[in-house]
Protein backbone atom coordinates (compact mmCIF):
# COMPACT_ATOMS: atom_id res chain seq x y z
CA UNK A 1 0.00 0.00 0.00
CA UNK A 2 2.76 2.60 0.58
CA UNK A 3 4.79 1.71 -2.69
CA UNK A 4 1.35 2.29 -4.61
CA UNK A 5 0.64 5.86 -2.41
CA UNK A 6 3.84 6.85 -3.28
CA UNK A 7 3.72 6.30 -6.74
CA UNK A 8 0.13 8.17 -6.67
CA UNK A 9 1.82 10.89 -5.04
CA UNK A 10 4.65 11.20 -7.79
CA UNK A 11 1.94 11.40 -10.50
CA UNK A 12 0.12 13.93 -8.18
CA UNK A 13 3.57 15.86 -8.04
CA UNK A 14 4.35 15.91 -11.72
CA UNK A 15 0.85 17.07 -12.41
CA UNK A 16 1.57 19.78 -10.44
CA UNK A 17 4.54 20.90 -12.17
CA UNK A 18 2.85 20.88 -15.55
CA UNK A 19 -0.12 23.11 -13.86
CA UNK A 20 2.80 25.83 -13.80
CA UNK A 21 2.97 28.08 -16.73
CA UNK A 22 4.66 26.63 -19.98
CA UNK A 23 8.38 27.75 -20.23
CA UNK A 24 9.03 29.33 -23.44
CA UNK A 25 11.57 27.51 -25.87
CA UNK A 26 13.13 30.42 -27.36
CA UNK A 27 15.57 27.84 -29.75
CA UNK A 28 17.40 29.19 -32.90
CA UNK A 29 16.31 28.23 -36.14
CA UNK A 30 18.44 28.44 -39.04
CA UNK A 31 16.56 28.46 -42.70
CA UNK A 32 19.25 30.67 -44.49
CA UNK A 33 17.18 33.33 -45.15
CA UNK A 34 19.31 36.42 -44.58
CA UNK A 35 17.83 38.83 -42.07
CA UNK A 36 17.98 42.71 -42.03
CA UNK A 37 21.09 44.90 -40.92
CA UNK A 38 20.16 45.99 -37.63
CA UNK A 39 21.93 48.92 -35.44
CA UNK A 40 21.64 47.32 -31.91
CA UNK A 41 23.98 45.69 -29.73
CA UNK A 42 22.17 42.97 -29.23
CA UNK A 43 18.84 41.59 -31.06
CA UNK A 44 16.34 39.08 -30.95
CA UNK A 45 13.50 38.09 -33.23
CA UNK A 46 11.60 35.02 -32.06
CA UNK A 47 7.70 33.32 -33.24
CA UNK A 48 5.36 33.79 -30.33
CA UNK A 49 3.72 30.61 -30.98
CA UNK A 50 6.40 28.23 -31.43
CA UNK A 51 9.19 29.52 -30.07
CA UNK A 52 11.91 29.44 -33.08
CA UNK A 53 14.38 32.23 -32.73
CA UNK A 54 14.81 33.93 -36.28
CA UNK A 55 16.76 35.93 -36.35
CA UNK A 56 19.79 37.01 -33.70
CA UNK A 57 22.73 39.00 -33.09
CA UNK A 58 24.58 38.44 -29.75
CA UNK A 59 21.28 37.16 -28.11
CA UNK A 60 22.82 35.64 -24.96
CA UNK A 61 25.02 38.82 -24.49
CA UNK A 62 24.30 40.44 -21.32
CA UNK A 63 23.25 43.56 -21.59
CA UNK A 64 21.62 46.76 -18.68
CA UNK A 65 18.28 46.29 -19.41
CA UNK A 66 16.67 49.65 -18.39
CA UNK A 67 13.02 49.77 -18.11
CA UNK A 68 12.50 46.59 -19.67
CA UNK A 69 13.24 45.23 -15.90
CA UNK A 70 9.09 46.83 -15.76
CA UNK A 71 8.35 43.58 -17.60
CA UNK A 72 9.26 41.15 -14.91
CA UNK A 73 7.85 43.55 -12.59
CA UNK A 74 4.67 43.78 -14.33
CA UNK A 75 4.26 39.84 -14.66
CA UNK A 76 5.34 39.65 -10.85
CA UNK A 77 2.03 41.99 -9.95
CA UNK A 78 -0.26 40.20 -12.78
CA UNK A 79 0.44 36.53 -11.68
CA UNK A 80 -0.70 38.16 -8.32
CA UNK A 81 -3.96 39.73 -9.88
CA UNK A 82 -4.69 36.35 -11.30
CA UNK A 83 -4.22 34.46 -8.15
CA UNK A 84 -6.13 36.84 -5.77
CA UNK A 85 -3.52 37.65 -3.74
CA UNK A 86 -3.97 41.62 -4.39
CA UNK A 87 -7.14 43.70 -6.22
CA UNK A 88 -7.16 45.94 -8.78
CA UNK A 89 -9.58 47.88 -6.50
CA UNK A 90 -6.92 47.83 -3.33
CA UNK A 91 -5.88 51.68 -2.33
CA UNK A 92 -2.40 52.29 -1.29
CA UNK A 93 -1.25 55.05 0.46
CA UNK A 94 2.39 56.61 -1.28
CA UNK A 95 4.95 56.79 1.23
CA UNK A 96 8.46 58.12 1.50
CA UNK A 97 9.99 55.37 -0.44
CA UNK A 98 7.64 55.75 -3.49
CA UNK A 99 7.29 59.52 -3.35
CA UNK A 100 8.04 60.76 -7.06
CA UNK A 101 9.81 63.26 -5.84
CA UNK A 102 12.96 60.52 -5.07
CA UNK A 103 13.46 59.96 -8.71
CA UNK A 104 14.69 63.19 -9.97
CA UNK A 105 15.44 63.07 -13.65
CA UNK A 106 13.60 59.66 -14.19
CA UNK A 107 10.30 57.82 -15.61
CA UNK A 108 7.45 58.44 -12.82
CA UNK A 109 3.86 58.49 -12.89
CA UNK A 110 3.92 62.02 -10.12
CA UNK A 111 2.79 60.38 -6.87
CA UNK A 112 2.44 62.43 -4.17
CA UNK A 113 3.62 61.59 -0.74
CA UNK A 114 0.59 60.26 1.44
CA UNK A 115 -1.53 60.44 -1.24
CA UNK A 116 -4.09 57.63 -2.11
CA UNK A 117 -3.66 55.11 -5.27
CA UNK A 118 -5.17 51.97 -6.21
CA UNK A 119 -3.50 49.28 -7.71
CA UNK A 120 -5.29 49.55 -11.13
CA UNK A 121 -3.74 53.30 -11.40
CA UNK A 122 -0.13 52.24 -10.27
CA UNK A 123 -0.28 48.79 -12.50
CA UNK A 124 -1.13 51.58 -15.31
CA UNK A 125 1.38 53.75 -13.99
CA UNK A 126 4.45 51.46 -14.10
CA UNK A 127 3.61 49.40 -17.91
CA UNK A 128 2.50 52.58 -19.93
CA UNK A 129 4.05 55.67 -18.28
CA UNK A 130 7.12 53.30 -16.58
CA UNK A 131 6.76 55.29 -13.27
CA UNK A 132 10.02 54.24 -11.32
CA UNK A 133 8.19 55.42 -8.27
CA UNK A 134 4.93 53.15 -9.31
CA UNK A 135 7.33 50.45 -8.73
CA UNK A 136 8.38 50.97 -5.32
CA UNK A 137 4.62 51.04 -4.24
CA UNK A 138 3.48 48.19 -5.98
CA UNK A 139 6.68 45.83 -5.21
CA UNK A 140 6.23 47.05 -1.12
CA UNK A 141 1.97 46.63 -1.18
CA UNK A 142 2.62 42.71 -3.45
CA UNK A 143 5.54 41.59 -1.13
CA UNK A 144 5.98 43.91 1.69
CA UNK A 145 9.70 45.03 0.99
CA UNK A 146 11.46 45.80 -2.47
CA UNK A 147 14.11 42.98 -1.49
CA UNK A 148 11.35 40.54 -1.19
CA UNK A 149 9.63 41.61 -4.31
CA UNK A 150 12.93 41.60 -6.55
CA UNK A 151 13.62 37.69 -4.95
CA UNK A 152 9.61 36.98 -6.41
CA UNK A 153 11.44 38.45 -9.67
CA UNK A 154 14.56 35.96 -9.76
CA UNK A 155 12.33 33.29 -8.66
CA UNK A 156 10.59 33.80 -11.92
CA UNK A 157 13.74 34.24 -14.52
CA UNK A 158 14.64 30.89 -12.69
CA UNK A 159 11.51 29.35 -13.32
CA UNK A 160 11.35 30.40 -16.68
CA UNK A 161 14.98 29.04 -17.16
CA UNK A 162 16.32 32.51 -18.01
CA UNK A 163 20.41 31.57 -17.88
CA UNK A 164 21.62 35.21 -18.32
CA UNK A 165 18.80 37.74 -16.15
CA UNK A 166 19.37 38.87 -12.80
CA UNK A 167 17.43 41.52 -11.18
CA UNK A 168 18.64 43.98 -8.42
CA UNK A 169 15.88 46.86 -8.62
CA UNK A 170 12.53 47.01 -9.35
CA UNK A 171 12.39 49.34 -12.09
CA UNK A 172 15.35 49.12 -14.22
CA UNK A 173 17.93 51.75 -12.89
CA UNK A 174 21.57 50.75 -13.52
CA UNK A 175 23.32 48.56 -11.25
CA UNK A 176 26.21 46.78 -11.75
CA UNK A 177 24.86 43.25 -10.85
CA UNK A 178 21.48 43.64 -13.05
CA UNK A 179 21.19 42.33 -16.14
CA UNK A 180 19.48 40.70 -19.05
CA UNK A 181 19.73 39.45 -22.72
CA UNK A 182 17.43 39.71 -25.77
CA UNK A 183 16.39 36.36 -25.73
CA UNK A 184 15.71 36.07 -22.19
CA UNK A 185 13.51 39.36 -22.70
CA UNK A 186 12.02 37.89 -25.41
CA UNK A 187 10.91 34.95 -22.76
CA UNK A 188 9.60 37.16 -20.36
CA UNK A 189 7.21 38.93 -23.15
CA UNK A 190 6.05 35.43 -24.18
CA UNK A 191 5.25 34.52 -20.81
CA UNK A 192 2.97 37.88 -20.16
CA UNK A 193 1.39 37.07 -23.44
CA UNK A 194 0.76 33.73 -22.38
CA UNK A 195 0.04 33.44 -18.93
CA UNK A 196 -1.38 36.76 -18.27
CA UNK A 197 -3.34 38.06 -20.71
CA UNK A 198 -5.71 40.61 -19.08
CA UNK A 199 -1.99 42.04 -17.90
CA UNK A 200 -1.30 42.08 -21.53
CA UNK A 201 -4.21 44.38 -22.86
CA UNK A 202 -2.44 47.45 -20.86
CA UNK A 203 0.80 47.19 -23.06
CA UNK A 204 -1.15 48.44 -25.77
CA UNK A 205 -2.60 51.33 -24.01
CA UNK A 206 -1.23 54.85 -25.74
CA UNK A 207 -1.31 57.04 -22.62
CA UNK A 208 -2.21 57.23 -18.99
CA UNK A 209 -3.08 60.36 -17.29
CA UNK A 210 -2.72 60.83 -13.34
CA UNK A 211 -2.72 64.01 -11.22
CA UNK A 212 -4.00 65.95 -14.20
CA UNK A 213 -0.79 64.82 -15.82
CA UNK A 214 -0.83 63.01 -18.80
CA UNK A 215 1.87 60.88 -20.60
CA UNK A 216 1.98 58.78 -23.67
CA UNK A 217 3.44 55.13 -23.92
CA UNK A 218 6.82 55.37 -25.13
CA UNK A 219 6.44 52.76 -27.69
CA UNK A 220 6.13 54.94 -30.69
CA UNK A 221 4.96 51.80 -32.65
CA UNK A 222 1.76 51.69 -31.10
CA UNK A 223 0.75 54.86 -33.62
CA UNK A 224 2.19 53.10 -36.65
CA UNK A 225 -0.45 51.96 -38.51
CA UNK A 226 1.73 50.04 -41.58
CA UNK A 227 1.85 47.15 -39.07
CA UNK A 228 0.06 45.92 -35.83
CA UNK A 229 2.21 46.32 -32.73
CA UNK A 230 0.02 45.92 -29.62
CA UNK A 231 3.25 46.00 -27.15
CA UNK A 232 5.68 45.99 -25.36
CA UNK A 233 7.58 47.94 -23.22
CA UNK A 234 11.00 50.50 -23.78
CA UNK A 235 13.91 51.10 -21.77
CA UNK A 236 16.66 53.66 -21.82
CA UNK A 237 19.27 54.65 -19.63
CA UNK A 238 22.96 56.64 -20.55
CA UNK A 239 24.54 52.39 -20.08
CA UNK A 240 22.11 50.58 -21.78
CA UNK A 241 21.11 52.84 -24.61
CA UNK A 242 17.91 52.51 -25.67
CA UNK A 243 16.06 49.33 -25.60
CA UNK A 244 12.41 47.77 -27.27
CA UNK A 245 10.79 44.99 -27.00
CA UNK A 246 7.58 44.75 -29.45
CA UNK A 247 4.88 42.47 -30.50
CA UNK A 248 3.00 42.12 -33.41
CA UNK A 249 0.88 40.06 -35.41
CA UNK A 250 -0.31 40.12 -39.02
CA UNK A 251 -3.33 38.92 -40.86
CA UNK A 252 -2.75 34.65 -41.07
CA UNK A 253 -2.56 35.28 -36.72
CA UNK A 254 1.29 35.15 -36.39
CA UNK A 255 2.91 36.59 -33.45
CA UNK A 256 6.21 38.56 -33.27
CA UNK A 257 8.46 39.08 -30.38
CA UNK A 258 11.02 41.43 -31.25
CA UNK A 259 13.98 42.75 -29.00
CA UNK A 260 16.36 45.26 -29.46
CA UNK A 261 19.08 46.45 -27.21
CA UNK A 262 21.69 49.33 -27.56
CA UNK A 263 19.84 51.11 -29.90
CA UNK A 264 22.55 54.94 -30.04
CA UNK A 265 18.98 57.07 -30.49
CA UNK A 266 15.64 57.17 -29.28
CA UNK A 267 13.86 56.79 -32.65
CA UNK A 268 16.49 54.51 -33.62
CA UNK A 269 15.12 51.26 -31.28
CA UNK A 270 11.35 51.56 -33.59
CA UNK A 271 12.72 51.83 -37.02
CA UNK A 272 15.23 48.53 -36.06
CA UNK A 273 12.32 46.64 -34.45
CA UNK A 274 9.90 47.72 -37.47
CA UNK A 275 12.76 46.26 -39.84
CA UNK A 276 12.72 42.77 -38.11
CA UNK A 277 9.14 42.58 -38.05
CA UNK A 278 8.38 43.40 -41.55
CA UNK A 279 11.68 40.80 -42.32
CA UNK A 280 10.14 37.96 -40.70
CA UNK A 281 6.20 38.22 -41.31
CA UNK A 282 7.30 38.58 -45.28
CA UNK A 283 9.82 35.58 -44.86
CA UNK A 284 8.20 32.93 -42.62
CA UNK A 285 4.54 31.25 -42.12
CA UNK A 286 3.95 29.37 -38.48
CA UNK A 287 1.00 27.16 -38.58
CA UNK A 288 -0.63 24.71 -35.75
CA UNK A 289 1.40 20.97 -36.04
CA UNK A 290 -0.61 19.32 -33.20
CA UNK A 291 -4.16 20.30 -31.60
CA UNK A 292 -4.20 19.93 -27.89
CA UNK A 293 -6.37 16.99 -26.58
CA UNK A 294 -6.28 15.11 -29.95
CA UNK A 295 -4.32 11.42 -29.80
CA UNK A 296 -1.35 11.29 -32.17
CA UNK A 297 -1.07 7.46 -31.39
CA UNK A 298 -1.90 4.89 -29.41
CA UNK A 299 1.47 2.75 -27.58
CA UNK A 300 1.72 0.00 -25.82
CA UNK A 301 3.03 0.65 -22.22
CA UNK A 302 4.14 -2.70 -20.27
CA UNK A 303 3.72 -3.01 -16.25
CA UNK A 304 0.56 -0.87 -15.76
CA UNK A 305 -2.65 -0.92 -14.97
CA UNK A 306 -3.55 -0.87 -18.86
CA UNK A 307 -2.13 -2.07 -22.14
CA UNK A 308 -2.62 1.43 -24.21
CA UNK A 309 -2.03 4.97 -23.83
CA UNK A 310 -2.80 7.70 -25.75
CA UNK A 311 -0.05 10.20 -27.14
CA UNK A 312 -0.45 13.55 -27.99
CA UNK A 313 0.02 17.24 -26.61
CA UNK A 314 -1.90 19.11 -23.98
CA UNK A 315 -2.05 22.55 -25.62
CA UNK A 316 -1.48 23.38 -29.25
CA UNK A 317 1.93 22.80 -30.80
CA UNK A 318 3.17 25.37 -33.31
CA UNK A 319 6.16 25.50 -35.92
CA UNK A 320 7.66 28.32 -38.13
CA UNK A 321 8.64 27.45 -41.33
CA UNK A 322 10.22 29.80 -44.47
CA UNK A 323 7.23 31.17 -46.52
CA UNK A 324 5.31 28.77 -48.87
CA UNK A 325 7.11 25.71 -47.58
CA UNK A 326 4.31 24.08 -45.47
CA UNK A 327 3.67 21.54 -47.70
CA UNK A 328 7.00 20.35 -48.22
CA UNK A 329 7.48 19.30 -44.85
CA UNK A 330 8.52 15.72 -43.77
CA UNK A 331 7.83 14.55 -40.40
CA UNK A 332 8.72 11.02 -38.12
CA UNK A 333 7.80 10.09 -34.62
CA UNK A 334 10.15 9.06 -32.22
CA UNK A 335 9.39 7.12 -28.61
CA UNK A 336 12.20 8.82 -26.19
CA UNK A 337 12.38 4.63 -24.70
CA UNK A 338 12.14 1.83 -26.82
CA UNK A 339 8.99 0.89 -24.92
CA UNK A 340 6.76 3.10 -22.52
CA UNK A 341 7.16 2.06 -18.85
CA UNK A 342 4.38 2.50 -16.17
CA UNK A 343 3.90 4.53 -14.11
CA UNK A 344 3.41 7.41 -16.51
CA UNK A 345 1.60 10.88 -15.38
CA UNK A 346 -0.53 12.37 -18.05
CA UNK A 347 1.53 15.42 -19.49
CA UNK A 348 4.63 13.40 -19.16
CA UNK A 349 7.10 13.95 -22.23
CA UNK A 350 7.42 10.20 -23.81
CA UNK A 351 8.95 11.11 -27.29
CA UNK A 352 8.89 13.76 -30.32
CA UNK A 353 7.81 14.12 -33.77
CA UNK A 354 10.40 15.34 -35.72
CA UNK A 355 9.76 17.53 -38.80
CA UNK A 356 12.24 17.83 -41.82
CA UNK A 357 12.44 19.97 -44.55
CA UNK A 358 14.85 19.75 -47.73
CA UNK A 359 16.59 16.69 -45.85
CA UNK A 360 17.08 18.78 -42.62
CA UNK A 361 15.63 18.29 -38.98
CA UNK A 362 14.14 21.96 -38.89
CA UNK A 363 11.59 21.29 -35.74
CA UNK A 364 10.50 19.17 -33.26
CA UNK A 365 7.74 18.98 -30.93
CA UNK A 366 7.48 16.97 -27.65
CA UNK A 367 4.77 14.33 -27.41
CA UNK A 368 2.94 13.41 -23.80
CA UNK A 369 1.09 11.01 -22.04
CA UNK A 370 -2.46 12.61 -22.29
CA UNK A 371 -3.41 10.20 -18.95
CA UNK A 372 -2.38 8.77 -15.75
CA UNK A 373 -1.06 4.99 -16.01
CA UNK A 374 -0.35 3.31 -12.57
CA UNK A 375 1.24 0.75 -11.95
CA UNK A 376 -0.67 -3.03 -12.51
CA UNK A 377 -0.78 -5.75 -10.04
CA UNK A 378 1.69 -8.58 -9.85
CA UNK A 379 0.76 -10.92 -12.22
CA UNK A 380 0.09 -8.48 -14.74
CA UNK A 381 3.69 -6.59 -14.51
CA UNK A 382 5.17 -10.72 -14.09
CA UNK A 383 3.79 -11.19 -17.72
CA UNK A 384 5.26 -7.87 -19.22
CA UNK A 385 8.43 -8.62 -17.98
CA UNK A 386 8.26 -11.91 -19.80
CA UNK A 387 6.72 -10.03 -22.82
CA UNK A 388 9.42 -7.79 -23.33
CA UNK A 389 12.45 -10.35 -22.14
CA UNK A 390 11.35 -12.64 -25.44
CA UNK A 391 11.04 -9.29 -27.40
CA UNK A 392 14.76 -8.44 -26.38
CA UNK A 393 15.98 -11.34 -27.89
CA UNK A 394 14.82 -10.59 -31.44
């Protein structure tokens, strides 16, 4: 009885992993299609729905990542929307820490000291004006303390498997030990996308007025009607330059992330991240691979409680492929084990299907176990074992 709790409560425990948001893949894709000339230190453009990287230059180099830091902060105070833990309609009082007046020559939204803000007006305040002061007040009424807010940030970029983001602040000022890289930015926009969409709709808000004092979103690509940018979020500082990431989609549904980093002007960081996006929505098509829920096969899995399980995906699988080239596609399946072992918890990665085009492995997608298999009962695991010993010897 405990061997068969315990393997209950390992299924229980890997279904609770999966029920944590999906990490973004954020892999490089290389189709030989020649991208742009961009003027940025560092860039990234990466499909929203499938995660292929582009088009890159330097996208792992470390860069001071200004405002953009307002991202993380931002998804920090959504996932806490979402779960309840604060309300849009909660009024905070501004106090010393968050008083605009301690960010001379800065972003702020104007708060007074001691005066009263919800956290709809401060959430506002901090993605479309980037009020450095916002920050303070949101990161002290989420978590109590800055320090405890900016851990709630790093426990994130860990979670999402960021390798080269560290945060020290909660709004984006330069310090020597904060950083970030294009493609790790380009993560954290997925993830807001993703996880938090009602978070999402404010990015593409064109100005915010508070205290009689109104500012427009930075993000001069918002007004460009040529193409349809509905975020994200800039960043400057006299280190870091100026910095954009943007997202866009066109009329087949695709989804842009674009970063750019190190940008020498101000106007300089749209007319880059325009250039990308117009590069890749005329060069590449993504299209849905896999619908979520719907079997892919049916295996045989030996010592459980059945002789079947169904393969597939729990949410839709996407890949980005060079314009017009859909149909020339190739694709194979591939078990990660030569046979599927019980116990298996449903969402469990079991193998890949492996797409090909012109002879080369151009995409893959990760199949699961779309249910539970436990473990079966003596006799039943006695005869697999014989099963697959006489397979082995052919």
């Amino acid at each position: 009885m405990l061997k068969n709790a315990l393997k209950k409560t390992s299924l229980a425990i890997f279904a609770g992993l999966l029920a944590l948001p999906l990490t973004v893949s954020a892999e490089d894709v290389n189709f030989g299609i020649v991208p742009p000339q961009v003027n940025a230190q560092t860039y990234v453009v990466m499909d929203y729905n499938s995660g292929a990287v582009l088009a890159s230059l330097n996208p792992d180099q470390r860069q001071y990542p200004a405002s953009l830091t307002k991202m993380m902060t931002s998804y920090v105070i959504g996932d806490a929307l979402k779960q309840g833990k604060i309300h849009n309609t909660d009024t905070i009082t501004v106090g010393e820490s968050s008083w605009g007046k301690n960010f001379p020559d800065s972003s702020k939204m104007f708060l007074n000291l001691n005066q009263q803000v919800t956290v709809e007006q401060l959430n506002r305040g901090i993605i479309i004006v980037s009020g450095n002061d916002a920050c303070v007040a949101m990161a002290e009424h989420v978590s109590g303390t800055t320090d405890n807010f900016i851990n709630s940030m790093n426990k994130y970029a860990e979670q999402f498997g960021l390798k080269n983001t560290h945060f020290t602040t909660v709004h984006g000022l330069d310090d020597a030990n904060q950083y970030s890289s294009a493609r790790d930015m380009a993560i954290i926009g997925a993830h807001i996308i993703r996880d938090l969409p009602e978070e999402y709709k404010i990015y593409a808000e064109k100005d915010f007025t508070f205290n009689k004092i109104k500012q427009p979103n930075r993000n001069g690509l918002l007004w460009d009607k040529t193409i349809n940018v509905d975020g994200m979020k800039t960043g400057h500082t006299s280190q870091a330059g100026y910095n954009l990431v943007a997202s866009a989609t066109n009329a087949d549904n695709m989804r842009l992330i674009t970063v750019v980093m190190g940008v020498p002007t101000y106007k300089g960081r749209e007319v880059e991240s325009k250039k990308l996006l117009q590069w890749a929505f005329n060069s590449f098509d993504t299209f849905k691979t896999l619908e979520a829920g719907k079997a892919v096969t049916n295996q045989d899995i030996y010592y459980g409680n059945q002789g079947k399980v169904q393969i597939g995906v729990l949410q839709d699988r996407f890949i980005t492929v060079p314009k017009g080239r859909n149909a020339d596609l190739k694709a194979r399946f591939e078990l990660d084990k030569k046979y599927l072992e019980a116990p298996l918890a449903k969402g469990q990665v079991v193998g890949k299907v492996i797409y090909q085009l012109d002879g080369k492995d151009v995409a893959k997608v990760d199949l699961q176990a779309m249910q539970d298999v436990e473990e079966g009962g003596i006799f039943g695991k006695a005869w697999d074992w014989l099963v697959l010993t006489i397979k082995s010897l052919f």
